[in-house]
PDB file of N, CA and C in Angstrom:
ATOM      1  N   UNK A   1      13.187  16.057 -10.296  1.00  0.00           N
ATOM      2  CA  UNK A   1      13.650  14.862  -9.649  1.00  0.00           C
ATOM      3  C   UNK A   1      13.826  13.775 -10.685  1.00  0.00           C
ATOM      4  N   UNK A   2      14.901  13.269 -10.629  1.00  0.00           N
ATOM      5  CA  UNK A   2      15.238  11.950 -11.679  1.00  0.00           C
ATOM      6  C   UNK A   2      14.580  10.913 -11.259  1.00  0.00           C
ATOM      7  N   UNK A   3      14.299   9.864 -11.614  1.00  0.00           N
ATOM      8  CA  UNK A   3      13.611   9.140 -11.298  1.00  0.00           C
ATOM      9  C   UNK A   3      14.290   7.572 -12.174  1.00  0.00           C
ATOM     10  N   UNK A   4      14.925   6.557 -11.512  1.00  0.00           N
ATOM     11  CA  UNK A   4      15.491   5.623 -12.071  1.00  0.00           C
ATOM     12  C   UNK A   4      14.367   4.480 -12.392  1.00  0.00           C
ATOM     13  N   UNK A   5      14.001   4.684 -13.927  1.00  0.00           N
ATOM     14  CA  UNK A   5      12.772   4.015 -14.101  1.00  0.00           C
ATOM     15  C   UNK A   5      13.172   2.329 -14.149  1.00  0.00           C
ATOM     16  N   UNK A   6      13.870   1.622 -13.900  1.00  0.00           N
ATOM     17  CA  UNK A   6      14.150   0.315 -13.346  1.00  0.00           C
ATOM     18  C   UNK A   6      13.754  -0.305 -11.993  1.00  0.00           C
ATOM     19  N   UNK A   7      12.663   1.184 -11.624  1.00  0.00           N
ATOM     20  CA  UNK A   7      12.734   0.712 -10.495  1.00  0.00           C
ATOM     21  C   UNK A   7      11.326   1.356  -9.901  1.00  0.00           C
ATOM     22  N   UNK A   8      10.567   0.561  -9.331  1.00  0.00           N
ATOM     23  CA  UNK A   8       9.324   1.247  -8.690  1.00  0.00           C
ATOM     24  C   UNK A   8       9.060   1.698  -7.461  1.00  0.00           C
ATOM     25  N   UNK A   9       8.943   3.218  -7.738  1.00  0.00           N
ATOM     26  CA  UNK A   9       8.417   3.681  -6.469  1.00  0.00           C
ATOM     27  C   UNK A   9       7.245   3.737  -6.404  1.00  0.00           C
ATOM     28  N   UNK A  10       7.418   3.630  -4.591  1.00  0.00           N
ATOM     29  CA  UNK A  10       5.429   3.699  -3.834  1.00  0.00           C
ATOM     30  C   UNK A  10       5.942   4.099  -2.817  1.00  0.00           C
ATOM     31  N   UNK A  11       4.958   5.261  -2.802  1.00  0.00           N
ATOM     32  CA  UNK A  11       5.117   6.373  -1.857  1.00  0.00           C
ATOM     33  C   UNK A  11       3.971   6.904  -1.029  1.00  0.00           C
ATOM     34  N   UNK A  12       3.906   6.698   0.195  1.00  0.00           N
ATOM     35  CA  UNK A  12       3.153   6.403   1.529  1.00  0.00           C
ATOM     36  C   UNK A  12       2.554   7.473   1.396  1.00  0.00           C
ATOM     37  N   UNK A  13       1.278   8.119   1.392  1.00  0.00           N
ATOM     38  CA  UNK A  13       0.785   9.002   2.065  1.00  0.00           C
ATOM     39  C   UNK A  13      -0.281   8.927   3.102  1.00  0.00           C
ATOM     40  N   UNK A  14      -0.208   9.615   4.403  1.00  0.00           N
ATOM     41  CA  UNK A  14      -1.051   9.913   5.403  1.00  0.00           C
ATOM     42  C   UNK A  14      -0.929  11.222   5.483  1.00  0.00           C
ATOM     43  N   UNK A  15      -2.343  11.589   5.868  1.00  0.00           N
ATOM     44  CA  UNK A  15      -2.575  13.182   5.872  1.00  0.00           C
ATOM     45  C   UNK A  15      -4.315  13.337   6.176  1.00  0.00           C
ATOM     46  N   UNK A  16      -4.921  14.417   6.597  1.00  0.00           N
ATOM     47  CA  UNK A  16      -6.221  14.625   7.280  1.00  0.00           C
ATOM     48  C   UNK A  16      -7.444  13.895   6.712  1.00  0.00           C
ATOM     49  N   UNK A  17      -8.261  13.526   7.291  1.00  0.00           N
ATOM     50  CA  UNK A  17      -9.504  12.946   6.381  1.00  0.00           C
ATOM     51  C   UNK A  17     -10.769  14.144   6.394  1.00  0.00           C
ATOM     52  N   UNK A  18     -10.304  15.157   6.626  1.00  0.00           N
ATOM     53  CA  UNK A  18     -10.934  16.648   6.316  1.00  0.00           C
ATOM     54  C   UNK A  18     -10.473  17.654   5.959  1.00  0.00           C
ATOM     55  N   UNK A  19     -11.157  18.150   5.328  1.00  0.00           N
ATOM     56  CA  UNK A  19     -10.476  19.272   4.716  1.00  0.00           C
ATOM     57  C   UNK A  19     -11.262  20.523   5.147  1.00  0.00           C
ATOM     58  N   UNK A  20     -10.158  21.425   5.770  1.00  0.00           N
ATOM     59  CA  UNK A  20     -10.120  22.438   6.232  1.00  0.00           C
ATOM     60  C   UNK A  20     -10.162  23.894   5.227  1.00  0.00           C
ATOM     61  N   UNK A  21      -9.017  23.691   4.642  1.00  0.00           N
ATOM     62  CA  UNK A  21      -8.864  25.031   4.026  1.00  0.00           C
ATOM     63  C   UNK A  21      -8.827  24.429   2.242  1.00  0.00           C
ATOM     64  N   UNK A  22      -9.362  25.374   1.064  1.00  0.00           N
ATOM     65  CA  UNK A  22      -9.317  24.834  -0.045  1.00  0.00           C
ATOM     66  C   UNK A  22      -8.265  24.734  -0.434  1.00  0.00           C
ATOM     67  N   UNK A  23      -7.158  25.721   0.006  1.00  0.00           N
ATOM     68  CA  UNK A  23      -5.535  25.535  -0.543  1.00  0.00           C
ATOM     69  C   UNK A  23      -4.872  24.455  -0.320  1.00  0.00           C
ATOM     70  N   UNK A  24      -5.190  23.561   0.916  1.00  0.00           N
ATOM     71  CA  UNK A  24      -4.792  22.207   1.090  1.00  0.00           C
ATOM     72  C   UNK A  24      -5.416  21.504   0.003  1.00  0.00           C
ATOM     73  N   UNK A  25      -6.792  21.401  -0.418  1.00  0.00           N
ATOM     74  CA  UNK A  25      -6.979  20.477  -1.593  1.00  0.00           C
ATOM     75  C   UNK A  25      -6.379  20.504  -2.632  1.00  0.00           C
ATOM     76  N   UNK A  26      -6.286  21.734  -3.026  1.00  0.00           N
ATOM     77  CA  UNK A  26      -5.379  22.037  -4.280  1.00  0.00           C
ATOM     78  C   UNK A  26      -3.956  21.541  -4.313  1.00  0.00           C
ATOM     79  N   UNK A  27      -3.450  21.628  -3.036  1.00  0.00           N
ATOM     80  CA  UNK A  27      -2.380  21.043  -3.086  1.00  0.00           C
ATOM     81  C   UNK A  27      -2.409  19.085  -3.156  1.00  0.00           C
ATOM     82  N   UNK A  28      -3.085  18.964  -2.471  1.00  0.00           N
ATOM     83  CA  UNK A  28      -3.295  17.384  -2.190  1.00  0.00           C
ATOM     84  C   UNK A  28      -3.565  17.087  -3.657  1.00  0.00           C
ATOM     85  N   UNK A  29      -4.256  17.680  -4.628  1.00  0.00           N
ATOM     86  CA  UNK A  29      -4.938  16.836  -5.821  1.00  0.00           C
ATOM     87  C   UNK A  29      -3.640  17.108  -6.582  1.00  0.00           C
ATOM     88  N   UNK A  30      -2.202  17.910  -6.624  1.00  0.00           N
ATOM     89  CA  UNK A  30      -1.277  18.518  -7.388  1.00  0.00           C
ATOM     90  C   UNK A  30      -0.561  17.303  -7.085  1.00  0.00           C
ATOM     91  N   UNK A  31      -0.259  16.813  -5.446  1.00  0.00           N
ATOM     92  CA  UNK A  31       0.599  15.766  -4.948  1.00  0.00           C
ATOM     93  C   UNK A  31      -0.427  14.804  -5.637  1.00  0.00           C
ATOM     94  N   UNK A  32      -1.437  14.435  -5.878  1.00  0.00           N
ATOM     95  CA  UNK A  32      -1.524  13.147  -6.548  1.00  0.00           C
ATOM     96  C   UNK A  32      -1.509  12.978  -8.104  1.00  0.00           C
ATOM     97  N   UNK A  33      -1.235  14.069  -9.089  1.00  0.00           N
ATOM     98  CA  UNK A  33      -1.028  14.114 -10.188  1.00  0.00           C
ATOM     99  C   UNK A  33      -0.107  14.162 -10.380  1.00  0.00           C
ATOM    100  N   UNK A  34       0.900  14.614  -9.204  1.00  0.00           N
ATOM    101  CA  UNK A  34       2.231  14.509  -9.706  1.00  0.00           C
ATOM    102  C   UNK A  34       3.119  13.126  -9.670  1.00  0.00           C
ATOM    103  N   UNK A  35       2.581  11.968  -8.382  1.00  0.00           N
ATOM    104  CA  UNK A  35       2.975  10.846  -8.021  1.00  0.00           C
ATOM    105  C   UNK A  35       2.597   9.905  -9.080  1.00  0.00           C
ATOM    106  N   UNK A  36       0.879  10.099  -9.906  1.00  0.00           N
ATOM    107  CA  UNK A  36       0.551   9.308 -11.379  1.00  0.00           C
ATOM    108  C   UNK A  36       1.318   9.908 -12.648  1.00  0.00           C
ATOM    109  N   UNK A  37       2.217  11.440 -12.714  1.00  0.00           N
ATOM    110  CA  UNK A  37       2.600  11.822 -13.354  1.00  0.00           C
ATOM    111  C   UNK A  37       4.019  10.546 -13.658  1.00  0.00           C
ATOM    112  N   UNK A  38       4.989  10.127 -12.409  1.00  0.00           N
ATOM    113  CA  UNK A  38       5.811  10.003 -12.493  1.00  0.00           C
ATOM    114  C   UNK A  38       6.042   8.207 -12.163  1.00  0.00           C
ATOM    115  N   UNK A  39       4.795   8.206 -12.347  1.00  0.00           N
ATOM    116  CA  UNK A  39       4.611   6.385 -12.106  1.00  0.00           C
ATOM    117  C   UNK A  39       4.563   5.803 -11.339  1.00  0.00           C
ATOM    118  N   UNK A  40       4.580   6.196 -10.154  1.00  0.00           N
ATOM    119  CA  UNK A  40       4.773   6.131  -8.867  1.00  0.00           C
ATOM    120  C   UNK A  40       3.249   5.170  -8.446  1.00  0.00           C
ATOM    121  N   UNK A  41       3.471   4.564  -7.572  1.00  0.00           N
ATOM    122  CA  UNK A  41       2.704   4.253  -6.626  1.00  0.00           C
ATOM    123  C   UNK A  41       2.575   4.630  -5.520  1.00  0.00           C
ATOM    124  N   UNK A  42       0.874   5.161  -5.508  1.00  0.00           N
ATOM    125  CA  UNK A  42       0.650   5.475  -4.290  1.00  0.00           C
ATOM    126  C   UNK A  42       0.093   4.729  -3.520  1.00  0.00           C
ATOM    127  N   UNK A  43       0.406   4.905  -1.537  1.00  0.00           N
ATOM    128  CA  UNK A  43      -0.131   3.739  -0.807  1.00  0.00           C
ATOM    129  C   UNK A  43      -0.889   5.089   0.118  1.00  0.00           C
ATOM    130  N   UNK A  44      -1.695   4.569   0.162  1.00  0.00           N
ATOM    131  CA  UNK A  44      -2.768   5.425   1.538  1.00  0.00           C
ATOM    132  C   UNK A  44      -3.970   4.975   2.630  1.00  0.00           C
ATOM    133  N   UNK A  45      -4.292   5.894   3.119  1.00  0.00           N
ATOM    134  CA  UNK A  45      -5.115   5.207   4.271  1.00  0.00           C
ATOM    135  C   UNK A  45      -6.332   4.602   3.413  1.00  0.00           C
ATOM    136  N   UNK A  46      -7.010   4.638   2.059  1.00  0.00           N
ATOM    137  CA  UNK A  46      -7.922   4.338   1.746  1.00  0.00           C
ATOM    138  C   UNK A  46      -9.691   4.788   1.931  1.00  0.00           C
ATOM    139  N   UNK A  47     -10.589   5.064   1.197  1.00  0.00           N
ATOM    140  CA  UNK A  47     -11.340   5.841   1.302  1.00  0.00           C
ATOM    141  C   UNK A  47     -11.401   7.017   0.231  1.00  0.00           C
ATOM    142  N   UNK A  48     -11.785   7.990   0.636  1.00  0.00           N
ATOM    143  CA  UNK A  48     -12.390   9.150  -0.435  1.00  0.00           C
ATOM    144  C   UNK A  48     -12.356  10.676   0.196  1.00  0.00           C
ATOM    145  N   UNK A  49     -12.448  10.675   1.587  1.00  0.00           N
ATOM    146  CA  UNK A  49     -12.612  11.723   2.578  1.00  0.00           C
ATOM    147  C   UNK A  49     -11.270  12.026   2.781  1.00  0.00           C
ATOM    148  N   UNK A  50     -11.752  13.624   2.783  1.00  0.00           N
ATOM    149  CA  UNK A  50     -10.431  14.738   3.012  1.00  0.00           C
ATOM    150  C   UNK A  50      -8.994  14.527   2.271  1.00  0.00           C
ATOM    151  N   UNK A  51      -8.460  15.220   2.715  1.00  0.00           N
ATOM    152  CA  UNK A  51      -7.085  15.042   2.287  1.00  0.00           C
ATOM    153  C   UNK A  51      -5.999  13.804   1.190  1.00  0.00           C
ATOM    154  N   UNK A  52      -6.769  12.554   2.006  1.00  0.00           N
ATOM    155  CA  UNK A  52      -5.811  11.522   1.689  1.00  0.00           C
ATOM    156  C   UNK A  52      -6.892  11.281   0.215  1.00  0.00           C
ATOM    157  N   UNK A  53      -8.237  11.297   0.522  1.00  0.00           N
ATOM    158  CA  UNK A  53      -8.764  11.172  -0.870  1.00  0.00           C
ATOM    159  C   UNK A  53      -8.486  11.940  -1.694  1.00  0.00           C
ATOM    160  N   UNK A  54      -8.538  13.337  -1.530  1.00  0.00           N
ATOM    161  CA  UNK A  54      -8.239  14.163  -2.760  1.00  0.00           C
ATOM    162  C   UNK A  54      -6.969  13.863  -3.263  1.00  0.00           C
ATOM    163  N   UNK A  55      -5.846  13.213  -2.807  1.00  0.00           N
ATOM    164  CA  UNK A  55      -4.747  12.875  -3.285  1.00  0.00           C
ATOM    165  C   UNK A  55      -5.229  11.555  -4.299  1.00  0.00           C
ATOM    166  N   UNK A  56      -5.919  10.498  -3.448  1.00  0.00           N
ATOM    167  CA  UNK A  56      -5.846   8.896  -4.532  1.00  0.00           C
ATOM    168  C   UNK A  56      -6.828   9.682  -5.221  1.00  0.00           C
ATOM    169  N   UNK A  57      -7.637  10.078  -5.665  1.00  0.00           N
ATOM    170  CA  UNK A  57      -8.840  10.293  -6.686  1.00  0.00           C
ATOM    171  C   UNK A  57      -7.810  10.816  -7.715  1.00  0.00           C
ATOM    172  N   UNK A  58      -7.611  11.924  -7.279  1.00  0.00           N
ATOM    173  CA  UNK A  58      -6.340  12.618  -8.124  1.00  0.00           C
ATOM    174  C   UNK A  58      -5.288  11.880  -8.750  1.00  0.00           C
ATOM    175  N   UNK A  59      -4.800  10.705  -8.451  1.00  0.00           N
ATOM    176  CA  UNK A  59      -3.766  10.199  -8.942  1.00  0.00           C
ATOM    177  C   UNK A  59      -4.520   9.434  -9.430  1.00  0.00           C
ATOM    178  N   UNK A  60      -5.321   8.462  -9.185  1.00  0.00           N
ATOM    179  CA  UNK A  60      -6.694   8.161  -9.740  1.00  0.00           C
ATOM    180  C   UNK A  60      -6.940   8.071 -11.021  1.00  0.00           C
ATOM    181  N   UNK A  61      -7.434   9.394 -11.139  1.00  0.00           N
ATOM    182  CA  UNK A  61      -7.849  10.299 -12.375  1.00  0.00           C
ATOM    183  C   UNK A  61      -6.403  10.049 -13.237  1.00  0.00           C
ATOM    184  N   UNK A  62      -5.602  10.456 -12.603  1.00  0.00           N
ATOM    185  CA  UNK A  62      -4.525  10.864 -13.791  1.00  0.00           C
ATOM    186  C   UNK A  62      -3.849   9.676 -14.344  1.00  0.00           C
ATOM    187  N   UNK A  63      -4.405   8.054 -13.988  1.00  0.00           N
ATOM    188  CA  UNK A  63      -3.616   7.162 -14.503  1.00  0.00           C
ATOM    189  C   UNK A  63      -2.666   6.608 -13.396  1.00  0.00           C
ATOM    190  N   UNK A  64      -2.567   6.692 -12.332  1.00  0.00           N
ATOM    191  CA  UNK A  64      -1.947   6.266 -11.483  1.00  0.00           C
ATOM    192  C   UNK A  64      -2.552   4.853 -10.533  1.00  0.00           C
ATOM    193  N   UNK A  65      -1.345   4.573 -10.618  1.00  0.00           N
ATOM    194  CA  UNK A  65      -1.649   2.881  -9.370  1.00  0.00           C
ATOM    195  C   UNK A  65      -1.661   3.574  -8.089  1.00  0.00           C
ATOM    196  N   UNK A  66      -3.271   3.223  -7.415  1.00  0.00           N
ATOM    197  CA  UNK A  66      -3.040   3.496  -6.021  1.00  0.00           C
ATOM    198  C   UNK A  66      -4.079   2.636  -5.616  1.00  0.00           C
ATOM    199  N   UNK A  67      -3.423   2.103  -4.017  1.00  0.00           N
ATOM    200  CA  UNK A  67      -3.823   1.344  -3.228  1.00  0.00           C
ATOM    201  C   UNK A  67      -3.640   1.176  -1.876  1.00  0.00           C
ATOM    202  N   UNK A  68      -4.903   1.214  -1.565  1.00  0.00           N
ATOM    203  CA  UNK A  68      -5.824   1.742  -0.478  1.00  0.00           C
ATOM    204  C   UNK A  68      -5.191   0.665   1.046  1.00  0.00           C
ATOM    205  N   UNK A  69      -5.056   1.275   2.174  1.00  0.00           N
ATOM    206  CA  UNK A  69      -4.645   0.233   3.318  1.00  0.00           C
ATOM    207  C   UNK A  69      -6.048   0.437   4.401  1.00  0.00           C
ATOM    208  N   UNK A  70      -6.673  -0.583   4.307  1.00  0.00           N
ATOM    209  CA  UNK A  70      -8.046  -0.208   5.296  1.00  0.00           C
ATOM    210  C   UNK A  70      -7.691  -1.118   6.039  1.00  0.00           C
ATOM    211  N   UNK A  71      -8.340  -0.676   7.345  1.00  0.00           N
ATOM    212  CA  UNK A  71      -8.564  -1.414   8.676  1.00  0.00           C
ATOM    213  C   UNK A  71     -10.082  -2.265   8.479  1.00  0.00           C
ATOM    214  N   UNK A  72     -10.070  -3.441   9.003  1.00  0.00           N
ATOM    215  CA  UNK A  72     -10.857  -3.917   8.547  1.00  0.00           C
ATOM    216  C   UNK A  72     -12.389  -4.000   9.390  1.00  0.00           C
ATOM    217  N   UNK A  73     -12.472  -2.446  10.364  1.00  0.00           N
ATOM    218  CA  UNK A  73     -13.019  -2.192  11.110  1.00  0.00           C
ATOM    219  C   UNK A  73     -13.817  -1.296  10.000  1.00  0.00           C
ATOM    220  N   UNK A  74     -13.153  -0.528   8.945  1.00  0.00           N
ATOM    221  CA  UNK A  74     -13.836   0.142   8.210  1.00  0.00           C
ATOM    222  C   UNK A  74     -13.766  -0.669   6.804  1.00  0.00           C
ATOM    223  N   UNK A  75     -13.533  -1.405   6.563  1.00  0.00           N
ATOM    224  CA  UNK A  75     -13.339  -1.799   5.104  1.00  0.00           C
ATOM    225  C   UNK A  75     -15.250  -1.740   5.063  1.00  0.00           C
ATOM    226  N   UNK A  76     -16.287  -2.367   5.800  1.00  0.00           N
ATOM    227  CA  UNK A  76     -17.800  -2.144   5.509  1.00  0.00           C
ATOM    228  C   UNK A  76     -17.717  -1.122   5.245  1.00  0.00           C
ATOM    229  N   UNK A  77     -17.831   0.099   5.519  1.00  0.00           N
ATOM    230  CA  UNK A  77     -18.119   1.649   4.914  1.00  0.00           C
ATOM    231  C   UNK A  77     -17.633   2.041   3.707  1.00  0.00           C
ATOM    232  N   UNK A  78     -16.239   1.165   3.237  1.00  0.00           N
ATOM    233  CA  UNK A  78     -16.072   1.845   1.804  1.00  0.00           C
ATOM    234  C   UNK A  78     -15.584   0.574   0.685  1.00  0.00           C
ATOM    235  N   UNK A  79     -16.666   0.243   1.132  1.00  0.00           N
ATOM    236  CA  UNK A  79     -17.087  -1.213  -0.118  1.00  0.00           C
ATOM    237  C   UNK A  79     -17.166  -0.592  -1.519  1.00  0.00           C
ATOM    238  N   UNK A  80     -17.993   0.005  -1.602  1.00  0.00           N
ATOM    239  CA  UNK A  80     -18.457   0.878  -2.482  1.00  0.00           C
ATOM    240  C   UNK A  80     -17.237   1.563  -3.369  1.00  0.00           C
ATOM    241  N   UNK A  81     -16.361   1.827  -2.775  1.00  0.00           N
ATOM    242  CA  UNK A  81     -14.830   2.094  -3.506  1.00  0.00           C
ATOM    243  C   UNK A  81     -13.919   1.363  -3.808  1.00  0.00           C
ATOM    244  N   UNK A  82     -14.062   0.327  -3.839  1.00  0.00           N
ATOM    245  CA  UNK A  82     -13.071  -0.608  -4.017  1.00  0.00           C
ATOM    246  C   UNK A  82     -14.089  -1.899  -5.107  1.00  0.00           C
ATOM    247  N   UNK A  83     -15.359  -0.939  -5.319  1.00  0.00           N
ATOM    248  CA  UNK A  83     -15.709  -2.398  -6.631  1.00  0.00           C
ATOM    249  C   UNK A  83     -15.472  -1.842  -7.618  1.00  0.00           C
TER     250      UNK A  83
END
């Protein structure tokens, strides 16, 4: 995929806050190395659990801008991730 670097993408992800099967993680942590691979910004539900985390940790890790959309019903529970 080309990617017109004049220009920033951020790219939404929603997806399970459990993880079911390990082949989904593997995939989820691939989709977030590949979105910090390519400069991308990622936007997600925020947190650490299942799916949507193994993606931001992952992009995370790899050098990537990502930022978290919490409800502020949960923002108390994941204080702790965001210092």
């Amino acid at each position: 995929m080309d990617l017109d670097n004049s220009k920033k993408i951020c790219i939404c992800v929603y997806c399970g806050a459990y993880v079911k099967t390990e082949c989904f993680a593997t995939v989820a942590k691939e989709l977030g190395q590949s979105i910090a691979k390519r400069n991308a910004t990622l936007i997600y539900g925020g947190g650490t659990l299942g799916l949507m985390g193994e993606v931001a940790i992952a992009a995370h890790n790899a050098g990537g801008e990502v930022i978290g959309i919490v409800p502020k019903i949960f923002s108390s529970k994941l204080s702790w991730w965001f210092s």
